[in-house]
PDB file of N, CA and C in Angstrom:
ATOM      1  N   UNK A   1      25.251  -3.983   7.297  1.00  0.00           N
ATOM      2  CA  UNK A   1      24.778  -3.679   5.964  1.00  0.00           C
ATOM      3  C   UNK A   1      23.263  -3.899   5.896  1.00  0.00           C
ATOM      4  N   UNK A   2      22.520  -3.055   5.139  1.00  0.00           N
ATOM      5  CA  UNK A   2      20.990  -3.191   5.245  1.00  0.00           C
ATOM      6  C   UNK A   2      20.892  -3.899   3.816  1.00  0.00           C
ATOM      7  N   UNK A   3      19.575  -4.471   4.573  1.00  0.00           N
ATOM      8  CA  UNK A   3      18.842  -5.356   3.228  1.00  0.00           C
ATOM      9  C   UNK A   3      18.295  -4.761   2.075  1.00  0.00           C
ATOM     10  N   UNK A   4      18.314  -5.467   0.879  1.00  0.00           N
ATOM     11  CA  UNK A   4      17.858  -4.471  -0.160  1.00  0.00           C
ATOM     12  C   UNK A   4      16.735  -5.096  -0.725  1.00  0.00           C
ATOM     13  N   UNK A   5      16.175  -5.959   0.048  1.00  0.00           N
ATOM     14  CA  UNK A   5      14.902  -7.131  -0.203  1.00  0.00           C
ATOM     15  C   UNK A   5      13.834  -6.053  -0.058  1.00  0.00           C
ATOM     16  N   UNK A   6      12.924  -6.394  -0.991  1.00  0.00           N
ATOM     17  CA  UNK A   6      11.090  -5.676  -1.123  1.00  0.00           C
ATOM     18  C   UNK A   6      10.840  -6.456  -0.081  1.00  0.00           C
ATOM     19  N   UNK A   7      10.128  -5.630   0.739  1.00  0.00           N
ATOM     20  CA  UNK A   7       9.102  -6.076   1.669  1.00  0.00           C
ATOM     21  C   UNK A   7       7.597  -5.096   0.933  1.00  0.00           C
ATOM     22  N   UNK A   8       6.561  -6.031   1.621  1.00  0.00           N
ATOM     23  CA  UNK A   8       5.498  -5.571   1.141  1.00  0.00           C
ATOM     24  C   UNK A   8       4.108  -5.988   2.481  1.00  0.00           C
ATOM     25  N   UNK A   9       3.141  -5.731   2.152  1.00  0.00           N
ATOM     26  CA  UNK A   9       2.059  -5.958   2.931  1.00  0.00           C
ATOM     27  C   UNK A   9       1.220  -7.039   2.719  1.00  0.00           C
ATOM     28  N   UNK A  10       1.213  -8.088   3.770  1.00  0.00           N
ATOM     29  CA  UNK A  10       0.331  -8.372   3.457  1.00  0.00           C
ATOM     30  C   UNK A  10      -1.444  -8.462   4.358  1.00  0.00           C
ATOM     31  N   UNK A  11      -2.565  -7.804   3.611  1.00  0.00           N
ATOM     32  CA  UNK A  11      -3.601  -7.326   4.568  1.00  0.00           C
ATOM     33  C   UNK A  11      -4.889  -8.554   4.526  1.00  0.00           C
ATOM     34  N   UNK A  12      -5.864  -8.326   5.744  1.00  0.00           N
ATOM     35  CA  UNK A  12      -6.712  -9.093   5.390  1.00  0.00           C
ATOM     36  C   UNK A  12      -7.852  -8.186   5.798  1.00  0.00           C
ATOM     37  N   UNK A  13      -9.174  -8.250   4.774  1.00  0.00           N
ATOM     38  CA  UNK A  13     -10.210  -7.430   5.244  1.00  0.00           C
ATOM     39  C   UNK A  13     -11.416  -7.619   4.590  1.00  0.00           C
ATOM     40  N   UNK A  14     -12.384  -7.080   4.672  1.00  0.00           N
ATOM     41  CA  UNK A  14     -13.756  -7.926   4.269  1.00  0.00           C
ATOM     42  C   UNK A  14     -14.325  -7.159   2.916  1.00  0.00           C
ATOM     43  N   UNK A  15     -12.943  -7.316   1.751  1.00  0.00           N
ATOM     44  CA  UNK A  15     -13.688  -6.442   0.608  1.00  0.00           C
ATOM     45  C   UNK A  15     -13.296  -7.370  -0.525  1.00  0.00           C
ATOM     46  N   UNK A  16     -14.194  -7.638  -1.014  1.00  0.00           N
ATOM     47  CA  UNK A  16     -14.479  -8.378  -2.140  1.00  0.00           C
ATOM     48  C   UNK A  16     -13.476  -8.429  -3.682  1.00  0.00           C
ATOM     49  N   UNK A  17     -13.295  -7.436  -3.376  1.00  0.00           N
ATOM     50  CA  UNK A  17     -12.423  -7.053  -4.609  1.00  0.00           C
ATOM     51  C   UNK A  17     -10.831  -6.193  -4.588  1.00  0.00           C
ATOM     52  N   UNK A  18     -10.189  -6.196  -5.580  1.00  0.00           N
ATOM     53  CA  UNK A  18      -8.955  -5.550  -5.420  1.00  0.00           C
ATOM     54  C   UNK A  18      -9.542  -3.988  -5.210  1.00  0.00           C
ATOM     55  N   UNK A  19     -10.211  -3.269  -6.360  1.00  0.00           N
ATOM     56  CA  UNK A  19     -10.437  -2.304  -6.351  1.00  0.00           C
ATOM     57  C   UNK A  19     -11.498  -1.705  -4.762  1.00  0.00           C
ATOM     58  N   UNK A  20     -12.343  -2.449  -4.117  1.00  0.00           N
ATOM     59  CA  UNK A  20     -12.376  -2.073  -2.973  1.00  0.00           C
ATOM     60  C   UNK A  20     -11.226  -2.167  -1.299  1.00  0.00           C
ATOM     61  N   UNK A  21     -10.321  -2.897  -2.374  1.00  0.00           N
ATOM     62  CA  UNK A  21      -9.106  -2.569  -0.865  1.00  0.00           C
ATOM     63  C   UNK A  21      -8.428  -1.866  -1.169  1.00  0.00           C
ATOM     64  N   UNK A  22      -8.742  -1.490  -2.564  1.00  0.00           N
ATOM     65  CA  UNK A  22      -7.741  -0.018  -3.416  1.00  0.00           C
ATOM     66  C   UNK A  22      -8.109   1.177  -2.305  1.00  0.00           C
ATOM     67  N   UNK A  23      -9.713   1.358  -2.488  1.00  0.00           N
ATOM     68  CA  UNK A  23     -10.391   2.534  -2.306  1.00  0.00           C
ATOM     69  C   UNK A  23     -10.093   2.811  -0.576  1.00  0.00           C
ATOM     70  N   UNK A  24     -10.416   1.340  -0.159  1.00  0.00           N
ATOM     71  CA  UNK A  24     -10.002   1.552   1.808  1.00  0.00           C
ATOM     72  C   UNK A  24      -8.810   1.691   1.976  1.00  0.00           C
ATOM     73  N   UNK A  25      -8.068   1.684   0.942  1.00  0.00           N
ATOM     74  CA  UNK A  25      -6.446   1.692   1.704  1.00  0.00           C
ATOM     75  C   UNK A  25      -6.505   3.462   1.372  1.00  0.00           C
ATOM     76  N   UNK A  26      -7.137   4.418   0.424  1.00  0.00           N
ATOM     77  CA  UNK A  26      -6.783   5.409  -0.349  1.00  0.00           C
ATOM     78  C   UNK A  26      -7.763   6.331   0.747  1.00  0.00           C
ATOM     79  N   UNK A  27      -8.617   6.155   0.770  1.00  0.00           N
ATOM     80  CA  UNK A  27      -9.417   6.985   1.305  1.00  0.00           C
ATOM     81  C   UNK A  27      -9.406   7.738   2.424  1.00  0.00           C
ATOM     82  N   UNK A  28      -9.037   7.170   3.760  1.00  0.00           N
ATOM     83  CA  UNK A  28      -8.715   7.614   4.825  1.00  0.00           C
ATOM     84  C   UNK A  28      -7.491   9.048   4.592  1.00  0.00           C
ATOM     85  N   UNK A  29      -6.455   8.578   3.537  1.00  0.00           N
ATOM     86  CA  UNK A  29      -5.604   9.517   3.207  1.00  0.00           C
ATOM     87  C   UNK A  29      -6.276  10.487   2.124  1.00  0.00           C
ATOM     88  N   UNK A  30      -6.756  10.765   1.593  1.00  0.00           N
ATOM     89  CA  UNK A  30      -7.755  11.486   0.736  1.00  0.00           C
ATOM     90  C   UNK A  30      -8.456  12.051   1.466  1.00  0.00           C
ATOM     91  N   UNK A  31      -8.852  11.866   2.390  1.00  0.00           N
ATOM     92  CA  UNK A  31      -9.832  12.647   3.029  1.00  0.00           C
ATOM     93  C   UNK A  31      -8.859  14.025   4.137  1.00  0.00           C
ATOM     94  N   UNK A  32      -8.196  13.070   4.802  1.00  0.00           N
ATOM     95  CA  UNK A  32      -7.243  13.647   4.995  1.00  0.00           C
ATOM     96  C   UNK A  32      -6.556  15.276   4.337  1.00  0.00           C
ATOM     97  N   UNK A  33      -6.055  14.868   3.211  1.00  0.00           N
ATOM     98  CA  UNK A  33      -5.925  16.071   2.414  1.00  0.00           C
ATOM     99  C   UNK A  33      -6.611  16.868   2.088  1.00  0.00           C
ATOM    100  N   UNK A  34      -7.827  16.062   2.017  1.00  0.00           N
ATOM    101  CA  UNK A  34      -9.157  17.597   1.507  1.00  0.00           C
ATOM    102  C   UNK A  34      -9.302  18.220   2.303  1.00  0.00           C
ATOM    103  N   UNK A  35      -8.902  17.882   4.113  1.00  0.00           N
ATOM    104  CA  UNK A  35      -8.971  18.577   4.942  1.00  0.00           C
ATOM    105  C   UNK A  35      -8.574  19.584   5.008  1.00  0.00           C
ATOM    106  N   UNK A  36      -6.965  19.229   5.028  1.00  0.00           N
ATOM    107  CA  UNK A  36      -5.480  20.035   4.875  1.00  0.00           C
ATOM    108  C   UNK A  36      -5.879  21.087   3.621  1.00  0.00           C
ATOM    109  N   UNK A  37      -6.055  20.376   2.214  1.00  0.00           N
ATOM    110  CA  UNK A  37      -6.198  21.436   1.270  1.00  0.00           C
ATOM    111  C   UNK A  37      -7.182  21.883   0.955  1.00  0.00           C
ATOM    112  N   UNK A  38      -8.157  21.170   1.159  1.00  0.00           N
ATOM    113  CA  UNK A  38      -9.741  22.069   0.581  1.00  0.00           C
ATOM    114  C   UNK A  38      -9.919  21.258  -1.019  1.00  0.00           C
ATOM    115  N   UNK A  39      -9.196  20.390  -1.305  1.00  0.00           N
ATOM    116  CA  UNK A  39      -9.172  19.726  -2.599  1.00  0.00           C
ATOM    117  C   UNK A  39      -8.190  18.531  -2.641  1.00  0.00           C
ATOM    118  N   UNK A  40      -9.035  18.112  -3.862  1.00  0.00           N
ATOM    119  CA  UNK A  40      -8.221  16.486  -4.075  1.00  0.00           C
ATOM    120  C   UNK A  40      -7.969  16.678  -5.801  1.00  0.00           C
ATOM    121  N   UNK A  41      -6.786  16.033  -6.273  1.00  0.00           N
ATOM    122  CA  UNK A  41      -7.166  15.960  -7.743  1.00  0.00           C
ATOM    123  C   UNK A  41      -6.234  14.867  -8.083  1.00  0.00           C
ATOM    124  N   UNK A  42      -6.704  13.532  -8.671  1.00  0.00           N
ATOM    125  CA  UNK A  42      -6.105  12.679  -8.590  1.00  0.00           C
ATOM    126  C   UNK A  42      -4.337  12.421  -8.870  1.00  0.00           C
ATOM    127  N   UNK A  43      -3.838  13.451  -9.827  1.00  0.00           N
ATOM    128  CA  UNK A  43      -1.666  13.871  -9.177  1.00  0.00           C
ATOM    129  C   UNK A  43      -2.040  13.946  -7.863  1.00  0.00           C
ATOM    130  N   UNK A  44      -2.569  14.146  -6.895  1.00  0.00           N
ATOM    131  CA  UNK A  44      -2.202  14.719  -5.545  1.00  0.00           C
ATOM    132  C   UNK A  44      -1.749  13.098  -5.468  1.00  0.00           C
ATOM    133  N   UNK A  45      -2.385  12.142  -5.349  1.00  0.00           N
ATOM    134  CA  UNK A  45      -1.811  10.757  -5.046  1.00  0.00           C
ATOM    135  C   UNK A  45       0.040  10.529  -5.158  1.00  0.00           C
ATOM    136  N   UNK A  46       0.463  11.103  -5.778  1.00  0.00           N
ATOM    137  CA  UNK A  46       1.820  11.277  -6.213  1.00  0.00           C
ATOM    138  C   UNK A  46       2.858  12.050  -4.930  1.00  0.00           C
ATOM    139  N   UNK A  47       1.620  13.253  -4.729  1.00  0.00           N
ATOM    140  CA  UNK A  47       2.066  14.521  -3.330  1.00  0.00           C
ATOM    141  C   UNK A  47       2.014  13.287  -1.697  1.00  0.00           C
ATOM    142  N   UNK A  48       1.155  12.788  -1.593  1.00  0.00           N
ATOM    143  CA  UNK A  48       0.865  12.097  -0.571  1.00  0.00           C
ATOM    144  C   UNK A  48       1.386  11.277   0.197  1.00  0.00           C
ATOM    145  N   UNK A  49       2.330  11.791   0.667  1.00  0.00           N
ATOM    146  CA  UNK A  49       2.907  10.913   2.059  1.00  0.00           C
ATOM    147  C   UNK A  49       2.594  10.054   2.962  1.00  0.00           C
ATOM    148  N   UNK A  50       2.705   9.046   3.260  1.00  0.00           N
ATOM    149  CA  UNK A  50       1.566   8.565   4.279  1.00  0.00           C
ATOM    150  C   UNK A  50       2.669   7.979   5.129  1.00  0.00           C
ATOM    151  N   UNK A  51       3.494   7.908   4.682  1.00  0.00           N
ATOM    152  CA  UNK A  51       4.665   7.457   5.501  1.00  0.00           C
ATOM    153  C   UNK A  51       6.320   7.876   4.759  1.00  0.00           C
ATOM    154  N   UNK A  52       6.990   8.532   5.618  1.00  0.00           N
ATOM    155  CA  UNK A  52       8.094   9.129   5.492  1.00  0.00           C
ATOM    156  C   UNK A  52       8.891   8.364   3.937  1.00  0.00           C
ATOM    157  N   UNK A  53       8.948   8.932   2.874  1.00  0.00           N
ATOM    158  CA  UNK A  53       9.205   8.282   1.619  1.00  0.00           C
ATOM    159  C   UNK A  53       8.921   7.536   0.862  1.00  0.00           C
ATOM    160  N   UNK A  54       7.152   7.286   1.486  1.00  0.00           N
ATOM    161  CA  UNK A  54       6.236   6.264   0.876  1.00  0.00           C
ATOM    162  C   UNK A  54       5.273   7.135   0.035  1.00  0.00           C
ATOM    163  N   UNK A  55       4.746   7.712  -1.025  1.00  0.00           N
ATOM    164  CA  UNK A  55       3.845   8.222  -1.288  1.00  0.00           C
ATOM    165  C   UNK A  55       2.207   7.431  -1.681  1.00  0.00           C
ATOM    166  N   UNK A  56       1.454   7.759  -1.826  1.00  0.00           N
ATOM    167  CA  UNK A  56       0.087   7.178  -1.448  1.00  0.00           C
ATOM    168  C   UNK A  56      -0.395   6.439  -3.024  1.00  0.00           C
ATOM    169  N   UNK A  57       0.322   7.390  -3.924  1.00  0.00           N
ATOM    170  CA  UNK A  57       0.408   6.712  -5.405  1.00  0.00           C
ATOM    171  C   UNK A  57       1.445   5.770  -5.891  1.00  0.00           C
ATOM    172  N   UNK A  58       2.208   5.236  -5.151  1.00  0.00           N
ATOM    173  CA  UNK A  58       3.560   4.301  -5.555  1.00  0.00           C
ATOM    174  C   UNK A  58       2.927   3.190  -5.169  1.00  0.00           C
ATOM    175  N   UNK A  59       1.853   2.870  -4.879  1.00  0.00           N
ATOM    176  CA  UNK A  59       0.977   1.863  -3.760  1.00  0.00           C
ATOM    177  C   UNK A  59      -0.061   0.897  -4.153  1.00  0.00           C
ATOM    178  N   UNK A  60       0.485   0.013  -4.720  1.00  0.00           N
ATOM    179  CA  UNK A  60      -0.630  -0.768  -6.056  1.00  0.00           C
ATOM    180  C   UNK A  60      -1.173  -2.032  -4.752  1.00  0.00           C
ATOM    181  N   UNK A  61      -2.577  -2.778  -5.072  1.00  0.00           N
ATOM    182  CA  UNK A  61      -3.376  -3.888  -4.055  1.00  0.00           C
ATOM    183  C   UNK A  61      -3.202  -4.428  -5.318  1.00  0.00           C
ATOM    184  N   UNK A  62      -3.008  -6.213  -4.794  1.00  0.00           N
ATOM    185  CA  UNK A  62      -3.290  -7.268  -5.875  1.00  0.00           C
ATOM    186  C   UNK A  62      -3.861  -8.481  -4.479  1.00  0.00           C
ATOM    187  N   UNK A  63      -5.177  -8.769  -5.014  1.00  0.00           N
ATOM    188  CA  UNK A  63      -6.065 -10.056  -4.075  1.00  0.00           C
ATOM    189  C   UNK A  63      -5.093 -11.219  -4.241  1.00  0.00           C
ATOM    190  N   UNK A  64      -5.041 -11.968  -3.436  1.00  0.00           N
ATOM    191  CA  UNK A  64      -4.078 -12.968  -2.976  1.00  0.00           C
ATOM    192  C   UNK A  64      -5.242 -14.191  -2.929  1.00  0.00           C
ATOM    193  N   UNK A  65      -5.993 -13.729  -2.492  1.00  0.00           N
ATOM    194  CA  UNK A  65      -7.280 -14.724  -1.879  1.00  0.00           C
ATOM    195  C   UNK A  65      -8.524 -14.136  -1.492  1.00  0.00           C
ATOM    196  N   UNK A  66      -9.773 -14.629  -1.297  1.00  0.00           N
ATOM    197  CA  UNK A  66     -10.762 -14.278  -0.402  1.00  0.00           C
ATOM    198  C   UNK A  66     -10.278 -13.067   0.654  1.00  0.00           C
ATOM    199  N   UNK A  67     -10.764 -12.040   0.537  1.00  0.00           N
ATOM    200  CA  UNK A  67     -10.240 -11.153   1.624  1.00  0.00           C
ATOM    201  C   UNK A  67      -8.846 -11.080   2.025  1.00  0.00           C
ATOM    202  N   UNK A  68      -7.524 -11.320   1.265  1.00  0.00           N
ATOM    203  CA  UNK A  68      -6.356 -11.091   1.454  1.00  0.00           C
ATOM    204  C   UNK A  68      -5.460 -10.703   0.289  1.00  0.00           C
ATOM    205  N   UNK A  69      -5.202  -9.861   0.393  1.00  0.00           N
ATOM    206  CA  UNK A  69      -4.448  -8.821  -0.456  1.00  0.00           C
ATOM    207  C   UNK A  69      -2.747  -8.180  -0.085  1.00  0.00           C
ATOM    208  N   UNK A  70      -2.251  -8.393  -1.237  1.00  0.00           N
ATOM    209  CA  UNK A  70      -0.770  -7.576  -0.810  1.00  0.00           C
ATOM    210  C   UNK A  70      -1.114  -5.981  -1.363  1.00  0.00           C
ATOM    211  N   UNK A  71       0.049  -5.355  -0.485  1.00  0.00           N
ATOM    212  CA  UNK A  71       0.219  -4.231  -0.634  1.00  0.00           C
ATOM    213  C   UNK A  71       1.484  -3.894  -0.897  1.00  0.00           C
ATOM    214  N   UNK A  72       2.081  -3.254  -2.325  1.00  0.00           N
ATOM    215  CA  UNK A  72       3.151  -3.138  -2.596  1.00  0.00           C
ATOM    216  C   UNK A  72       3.775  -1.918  -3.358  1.00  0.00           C
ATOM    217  N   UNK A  73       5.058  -1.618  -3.770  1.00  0.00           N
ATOM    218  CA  UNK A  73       5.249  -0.609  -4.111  1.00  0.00           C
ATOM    219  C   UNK A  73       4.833  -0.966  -5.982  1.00  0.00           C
ATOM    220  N   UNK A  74       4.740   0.082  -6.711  1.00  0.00           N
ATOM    221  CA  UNK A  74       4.659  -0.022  -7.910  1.00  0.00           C
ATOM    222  C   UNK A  74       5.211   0.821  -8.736  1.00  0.00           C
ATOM    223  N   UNK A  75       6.163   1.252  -7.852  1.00  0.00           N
ATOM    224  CA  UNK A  75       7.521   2.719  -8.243  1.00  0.00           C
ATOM    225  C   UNK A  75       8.932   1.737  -8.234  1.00  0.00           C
ATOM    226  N   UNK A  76       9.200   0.893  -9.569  1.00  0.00           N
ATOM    227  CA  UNK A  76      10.763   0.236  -9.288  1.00  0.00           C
ATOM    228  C   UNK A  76      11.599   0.901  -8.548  1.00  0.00           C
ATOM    229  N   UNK A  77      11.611   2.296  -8.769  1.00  0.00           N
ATOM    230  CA  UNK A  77      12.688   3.340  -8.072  1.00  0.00           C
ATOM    231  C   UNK A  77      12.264   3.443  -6.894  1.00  0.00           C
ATOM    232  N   UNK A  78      11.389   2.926  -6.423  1.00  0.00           N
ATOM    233  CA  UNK A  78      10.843   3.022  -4.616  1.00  0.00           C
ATOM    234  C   UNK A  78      10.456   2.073  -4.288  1.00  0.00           C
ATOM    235  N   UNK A  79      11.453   0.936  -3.900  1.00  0.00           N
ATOM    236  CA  UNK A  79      10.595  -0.198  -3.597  1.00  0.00           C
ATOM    237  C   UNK A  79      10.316  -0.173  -1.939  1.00  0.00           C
ATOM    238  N   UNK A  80       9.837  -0.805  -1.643  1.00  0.00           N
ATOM    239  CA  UNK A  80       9.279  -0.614  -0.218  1.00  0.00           C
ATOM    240  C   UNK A  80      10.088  -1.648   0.689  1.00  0.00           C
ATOM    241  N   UNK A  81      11.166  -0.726   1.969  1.00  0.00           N
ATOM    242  CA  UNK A  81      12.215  -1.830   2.505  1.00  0.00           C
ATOM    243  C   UNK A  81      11.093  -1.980   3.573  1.00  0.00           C
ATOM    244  N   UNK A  82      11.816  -3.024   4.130  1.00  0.00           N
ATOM    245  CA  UNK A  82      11.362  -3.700   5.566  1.00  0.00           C
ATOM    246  C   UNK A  82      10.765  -2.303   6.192  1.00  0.00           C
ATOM    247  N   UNK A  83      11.592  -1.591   6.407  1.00  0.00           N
ATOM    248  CA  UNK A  83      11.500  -0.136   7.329  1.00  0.00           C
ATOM    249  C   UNK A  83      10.252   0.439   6.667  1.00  0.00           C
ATOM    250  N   UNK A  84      10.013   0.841   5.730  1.00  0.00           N
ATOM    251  CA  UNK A  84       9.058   2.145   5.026  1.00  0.00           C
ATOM    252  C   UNK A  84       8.110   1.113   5.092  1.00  0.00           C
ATOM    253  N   UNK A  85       7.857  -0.528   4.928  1.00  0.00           N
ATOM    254  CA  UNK A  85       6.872  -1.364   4.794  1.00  0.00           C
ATOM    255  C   UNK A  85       5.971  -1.223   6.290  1.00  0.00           C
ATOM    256  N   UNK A  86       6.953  -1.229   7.590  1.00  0.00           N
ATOM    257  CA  UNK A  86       6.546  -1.086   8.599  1.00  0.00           C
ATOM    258  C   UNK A  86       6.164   0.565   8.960  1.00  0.00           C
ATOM    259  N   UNK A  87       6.211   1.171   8.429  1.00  0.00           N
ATOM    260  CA  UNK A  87       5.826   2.904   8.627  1.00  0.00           C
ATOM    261  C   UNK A  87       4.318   2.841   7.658  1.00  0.00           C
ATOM    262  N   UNK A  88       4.448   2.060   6.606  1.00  0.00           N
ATOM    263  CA  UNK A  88       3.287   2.298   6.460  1.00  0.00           C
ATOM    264  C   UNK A  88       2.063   1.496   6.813  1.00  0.00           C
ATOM    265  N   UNK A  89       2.409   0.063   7.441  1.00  0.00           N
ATOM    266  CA  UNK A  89       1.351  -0.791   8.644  1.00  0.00           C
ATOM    267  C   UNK A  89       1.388   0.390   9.424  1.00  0.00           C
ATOM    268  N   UNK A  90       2.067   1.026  10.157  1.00  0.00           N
ATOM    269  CA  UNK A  90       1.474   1.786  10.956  1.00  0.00           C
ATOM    270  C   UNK A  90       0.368   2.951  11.007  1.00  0.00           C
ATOM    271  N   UNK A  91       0.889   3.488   9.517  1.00  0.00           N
ATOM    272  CA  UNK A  91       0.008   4.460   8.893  1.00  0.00           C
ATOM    273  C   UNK A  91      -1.489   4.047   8.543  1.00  0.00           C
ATOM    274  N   UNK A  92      -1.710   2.629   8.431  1.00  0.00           N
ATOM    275  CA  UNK A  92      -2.766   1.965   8.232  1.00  0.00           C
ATOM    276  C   UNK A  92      -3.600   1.566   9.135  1.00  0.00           C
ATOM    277  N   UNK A  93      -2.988   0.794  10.379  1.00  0.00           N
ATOM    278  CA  UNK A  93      -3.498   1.016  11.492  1.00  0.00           C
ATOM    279  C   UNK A  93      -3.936   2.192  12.184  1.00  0.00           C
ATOM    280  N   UNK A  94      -3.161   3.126  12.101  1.00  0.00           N
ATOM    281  CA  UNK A  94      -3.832   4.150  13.022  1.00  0.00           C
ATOM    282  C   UNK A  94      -5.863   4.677  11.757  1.00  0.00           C
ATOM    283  N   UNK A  95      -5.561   3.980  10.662  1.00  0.00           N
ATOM    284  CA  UNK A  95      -6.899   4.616  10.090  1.00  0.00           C
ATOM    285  C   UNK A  95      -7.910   3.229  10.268  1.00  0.00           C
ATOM    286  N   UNK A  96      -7.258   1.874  10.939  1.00  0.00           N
ATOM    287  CA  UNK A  96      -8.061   1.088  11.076  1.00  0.00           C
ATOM    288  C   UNK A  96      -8.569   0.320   9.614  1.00  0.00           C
ATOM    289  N   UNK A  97      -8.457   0.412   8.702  1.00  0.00           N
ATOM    290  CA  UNK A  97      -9.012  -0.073   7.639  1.00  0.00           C
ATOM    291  C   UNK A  97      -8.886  -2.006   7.348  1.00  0.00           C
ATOM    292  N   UNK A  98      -8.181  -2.209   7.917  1.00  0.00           N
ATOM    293  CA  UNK A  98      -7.811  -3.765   7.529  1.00  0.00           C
ATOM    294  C   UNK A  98      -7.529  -4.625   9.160  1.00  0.00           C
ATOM    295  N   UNK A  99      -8.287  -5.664   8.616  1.00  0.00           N
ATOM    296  CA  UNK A  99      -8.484  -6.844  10.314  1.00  0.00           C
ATOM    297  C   UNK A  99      -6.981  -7.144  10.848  1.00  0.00           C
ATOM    298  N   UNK A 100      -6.095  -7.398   9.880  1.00  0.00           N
ATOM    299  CA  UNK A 100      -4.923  -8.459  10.096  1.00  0.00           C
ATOM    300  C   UNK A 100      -4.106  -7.520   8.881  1.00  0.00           C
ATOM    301  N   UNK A 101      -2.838  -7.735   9.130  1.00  0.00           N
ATOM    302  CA  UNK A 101      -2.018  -6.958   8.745  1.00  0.00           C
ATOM    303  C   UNK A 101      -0.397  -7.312   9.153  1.00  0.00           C
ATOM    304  N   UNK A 102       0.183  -7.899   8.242  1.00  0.00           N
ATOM    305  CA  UNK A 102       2.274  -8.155   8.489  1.00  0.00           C
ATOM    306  C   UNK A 102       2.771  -7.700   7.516  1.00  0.00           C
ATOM    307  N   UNK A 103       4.009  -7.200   7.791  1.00  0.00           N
ATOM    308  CA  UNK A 103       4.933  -7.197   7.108  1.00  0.00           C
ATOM    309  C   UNK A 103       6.112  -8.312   6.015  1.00  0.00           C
ATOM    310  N   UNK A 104       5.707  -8.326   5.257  1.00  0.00           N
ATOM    311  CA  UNK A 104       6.735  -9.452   4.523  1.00  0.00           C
ATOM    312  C   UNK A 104       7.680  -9.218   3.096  1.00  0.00           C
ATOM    313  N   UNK A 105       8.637 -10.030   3.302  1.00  0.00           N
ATOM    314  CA  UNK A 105       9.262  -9.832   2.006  1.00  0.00           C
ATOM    315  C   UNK A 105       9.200 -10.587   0.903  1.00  0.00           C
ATOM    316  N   UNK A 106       9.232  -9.889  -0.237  1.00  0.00           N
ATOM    317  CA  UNK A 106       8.041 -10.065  -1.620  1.00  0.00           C
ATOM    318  C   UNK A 106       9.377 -10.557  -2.609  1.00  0.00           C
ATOM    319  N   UNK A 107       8.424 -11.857  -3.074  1.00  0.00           N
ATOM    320  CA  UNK A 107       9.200 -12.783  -4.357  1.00  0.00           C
ATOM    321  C   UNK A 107       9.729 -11.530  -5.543  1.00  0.00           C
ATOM    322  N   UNK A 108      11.098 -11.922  -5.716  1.00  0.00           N
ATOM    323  CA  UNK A 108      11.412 -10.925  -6.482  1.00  0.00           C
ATOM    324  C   UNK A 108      10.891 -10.633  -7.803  1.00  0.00           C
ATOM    325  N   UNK A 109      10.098 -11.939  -8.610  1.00  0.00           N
ATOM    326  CA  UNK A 109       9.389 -11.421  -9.727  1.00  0.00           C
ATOM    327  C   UNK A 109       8.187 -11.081  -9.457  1.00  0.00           C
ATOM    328  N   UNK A 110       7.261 -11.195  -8.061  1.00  0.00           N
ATOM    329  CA  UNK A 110       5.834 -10.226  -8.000  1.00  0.00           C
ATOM    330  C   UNK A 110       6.157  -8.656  -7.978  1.00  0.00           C
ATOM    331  N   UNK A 111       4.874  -8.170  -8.728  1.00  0.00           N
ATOM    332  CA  UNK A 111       4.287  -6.585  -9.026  1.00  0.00           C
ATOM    333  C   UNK A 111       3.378  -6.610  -8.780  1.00  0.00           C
ATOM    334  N   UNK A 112       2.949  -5.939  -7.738  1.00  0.00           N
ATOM    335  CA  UNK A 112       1.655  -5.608  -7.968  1.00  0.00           C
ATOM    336  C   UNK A 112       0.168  -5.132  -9.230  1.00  0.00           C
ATOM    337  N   UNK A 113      -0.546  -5.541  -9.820  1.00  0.00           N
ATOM    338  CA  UNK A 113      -0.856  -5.306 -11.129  1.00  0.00           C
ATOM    339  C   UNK A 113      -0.573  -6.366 -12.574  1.00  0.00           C
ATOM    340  N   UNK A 114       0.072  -7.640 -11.606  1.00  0.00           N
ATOM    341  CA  UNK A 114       0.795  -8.476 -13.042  1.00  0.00           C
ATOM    342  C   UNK A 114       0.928  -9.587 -12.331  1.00  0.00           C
ATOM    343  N   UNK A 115       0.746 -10.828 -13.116  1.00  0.00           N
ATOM    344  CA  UNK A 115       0.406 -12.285 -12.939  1.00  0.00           C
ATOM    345  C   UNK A 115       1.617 -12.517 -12.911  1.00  0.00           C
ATOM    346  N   UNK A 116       1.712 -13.871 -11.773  1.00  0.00           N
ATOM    347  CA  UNK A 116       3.046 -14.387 -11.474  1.00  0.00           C
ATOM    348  C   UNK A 116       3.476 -14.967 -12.970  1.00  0.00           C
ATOM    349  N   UNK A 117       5.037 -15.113 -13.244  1.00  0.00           N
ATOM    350  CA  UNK A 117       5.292 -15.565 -14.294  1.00  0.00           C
ATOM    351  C   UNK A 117       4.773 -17.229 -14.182  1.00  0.00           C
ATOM    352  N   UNK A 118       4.441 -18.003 -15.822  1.00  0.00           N
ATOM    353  CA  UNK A 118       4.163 -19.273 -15.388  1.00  0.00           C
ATOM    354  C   UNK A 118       5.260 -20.270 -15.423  1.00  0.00           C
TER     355      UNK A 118
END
């Protein structure tokens, strides 16, 4: 029987802010497409595959710490298993963007975008 536990990312890399590990995690795939299509328009994030049932917009960063950030789904209806978590480290690696990089499974009340409950 497979697990039905969120796994999520967790990355480490030298950007200061959530919104710049937003942009390095997005970009490599954005560029990408403008290739493929000749255009970007921010729905395409929705179109964007980056890994087999992962799309590039279901994909919220929340800073953890100094240069460490999770990476998680932000589609309840798509949460990210062990499997699709590891398809998309891979998808990440091959664009190089982040130093350090595992796979882990995510406390069931974190979201990406929202403070742990107190």
């Amino acid at each position: 029987m497979k697990s039905s536990i969120e796994h999520c990312l967790i990355v480490e890399g030298s950007y200061l802010t959530e919104s710049e590990a937003e942009h390095a995690l997005r970009d490599p795939f954005i560029e990408e497409w403008v290739e493929e299509k000749g255009h970007f328009r921010i729905h395409n994030l929705s179109e964007m595959e980056i890994a087999p049932g992962v799309v590039l917009g279901s994909l919220g960063v929340v800073m953890l710490d100094d240069g460490v950030f999770e990476i998680a789904s932000v589609d309840p209806e798509h949460p990210l298993t062990q499997h699709k978590a590891r398809l998309v480290a891979e998808a990440l690696r091959r664009h190089d963007m982040f130093e350090e990089m595992s796979v882990e499974p995510r406390a069931p009340d974190d979201a990406p975008g929202e403070e742990p409950a107190a």
